[in-house]
Protein backbone atom coordinates (compact mmCIF):
# COMPACT_ATOMS: atom_id res chain seq x y z
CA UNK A 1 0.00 0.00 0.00
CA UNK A 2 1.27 3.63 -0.68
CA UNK A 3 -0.33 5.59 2.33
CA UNK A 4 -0.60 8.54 -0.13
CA UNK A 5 -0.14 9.37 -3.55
CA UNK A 6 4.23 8.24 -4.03
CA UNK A 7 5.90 5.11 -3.69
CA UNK A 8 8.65 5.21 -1.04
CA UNK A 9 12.21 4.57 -2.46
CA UNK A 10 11.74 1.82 0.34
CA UNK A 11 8.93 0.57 -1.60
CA UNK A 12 10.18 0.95 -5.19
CA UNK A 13 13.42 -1.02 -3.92
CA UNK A 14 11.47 -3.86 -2.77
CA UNK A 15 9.11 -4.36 -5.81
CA UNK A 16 12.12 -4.12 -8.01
CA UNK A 17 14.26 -6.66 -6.19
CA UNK A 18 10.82 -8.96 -5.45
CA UNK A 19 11.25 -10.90 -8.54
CA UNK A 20 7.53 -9.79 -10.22
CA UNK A 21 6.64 -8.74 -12.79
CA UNK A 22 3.19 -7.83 -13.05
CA UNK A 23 2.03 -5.10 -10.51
CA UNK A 24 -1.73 -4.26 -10.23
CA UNK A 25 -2.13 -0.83 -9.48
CA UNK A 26 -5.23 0.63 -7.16
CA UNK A 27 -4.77 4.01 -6.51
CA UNK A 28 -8.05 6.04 -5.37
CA UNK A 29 -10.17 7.28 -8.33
CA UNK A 30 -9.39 10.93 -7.87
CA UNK A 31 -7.19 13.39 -8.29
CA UNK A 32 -4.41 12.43 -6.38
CA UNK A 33 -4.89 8.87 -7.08
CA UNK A 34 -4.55 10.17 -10.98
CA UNK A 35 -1.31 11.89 -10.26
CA UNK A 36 -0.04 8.38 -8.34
CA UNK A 37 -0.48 6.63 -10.77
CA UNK A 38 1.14 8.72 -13.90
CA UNK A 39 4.02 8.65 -11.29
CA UNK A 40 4.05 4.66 -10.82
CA UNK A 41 3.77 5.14 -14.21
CA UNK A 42 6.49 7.22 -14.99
CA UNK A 43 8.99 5.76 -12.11
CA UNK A 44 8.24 1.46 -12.97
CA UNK A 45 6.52 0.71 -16.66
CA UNK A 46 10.16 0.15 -18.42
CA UNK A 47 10.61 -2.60 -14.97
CA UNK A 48 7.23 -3.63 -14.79
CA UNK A 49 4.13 -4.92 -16.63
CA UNK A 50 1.46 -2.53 -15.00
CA UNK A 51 -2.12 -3.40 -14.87
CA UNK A 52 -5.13 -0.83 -14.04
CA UNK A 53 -8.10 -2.35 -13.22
CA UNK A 54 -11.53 -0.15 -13.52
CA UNK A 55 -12.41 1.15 -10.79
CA UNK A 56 -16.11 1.59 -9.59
CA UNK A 57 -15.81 4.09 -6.48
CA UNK A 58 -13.90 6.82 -5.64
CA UNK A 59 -12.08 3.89 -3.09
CA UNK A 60 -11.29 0.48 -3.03
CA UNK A 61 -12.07 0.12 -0.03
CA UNK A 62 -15.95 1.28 -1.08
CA UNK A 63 -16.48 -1.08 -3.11
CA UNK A 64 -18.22 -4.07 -2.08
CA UNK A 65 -16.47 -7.61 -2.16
CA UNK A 66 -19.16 -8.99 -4.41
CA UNK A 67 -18.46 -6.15 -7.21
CA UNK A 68 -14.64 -6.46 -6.84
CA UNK A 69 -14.72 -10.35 -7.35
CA UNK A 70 -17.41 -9.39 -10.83
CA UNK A 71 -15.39 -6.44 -12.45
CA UNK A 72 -11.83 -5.89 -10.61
CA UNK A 73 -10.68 -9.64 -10.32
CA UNK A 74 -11.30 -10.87 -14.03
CA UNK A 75 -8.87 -7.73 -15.09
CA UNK A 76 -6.19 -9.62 -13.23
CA UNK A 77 -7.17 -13.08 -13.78
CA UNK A 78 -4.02 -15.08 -14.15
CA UNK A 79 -1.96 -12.65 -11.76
CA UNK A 80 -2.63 -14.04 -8.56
């Protein structure tokens, strides 16, 4: 999880010495989530296959379990 809107160097040094490939990225479906994500972006697509599922609410963590499983979790079928 970010905890705001950047990717610690912390964080970026993990992914990148994780051994994945594939990142999902959820940031919030406003403007700061937006500018996150152009960052991620930016900072990780040349190292990374980045996927963007839709998302419904303004939050993850408003949308109910039933609608992730229907519309978030076939976007990353075969990624988990």
């Amino acid at each position: 999880g970010l905890f705001g809107k950047d990717l610690s160097d912390a964080q970026k040094s993990l992914l990148i010495t994780s051994g994945v490939t594939d990142l999902v990225v959820l940031t919030d479906n406003d403007q700061a989530g937006r500018e996150g994500r152009m960052k991620i972006q930016r900072e990780l697509s040349r190292m990374f296959n980045l996927i963007y599922p839709t998302m419904l609410k303004k939050d993850v963590g408003d949308t109910s379990v039933k609608k992730i499983q229907k519309h978030i979790l076939p976007e990353v079928e075969g990624l988990y």
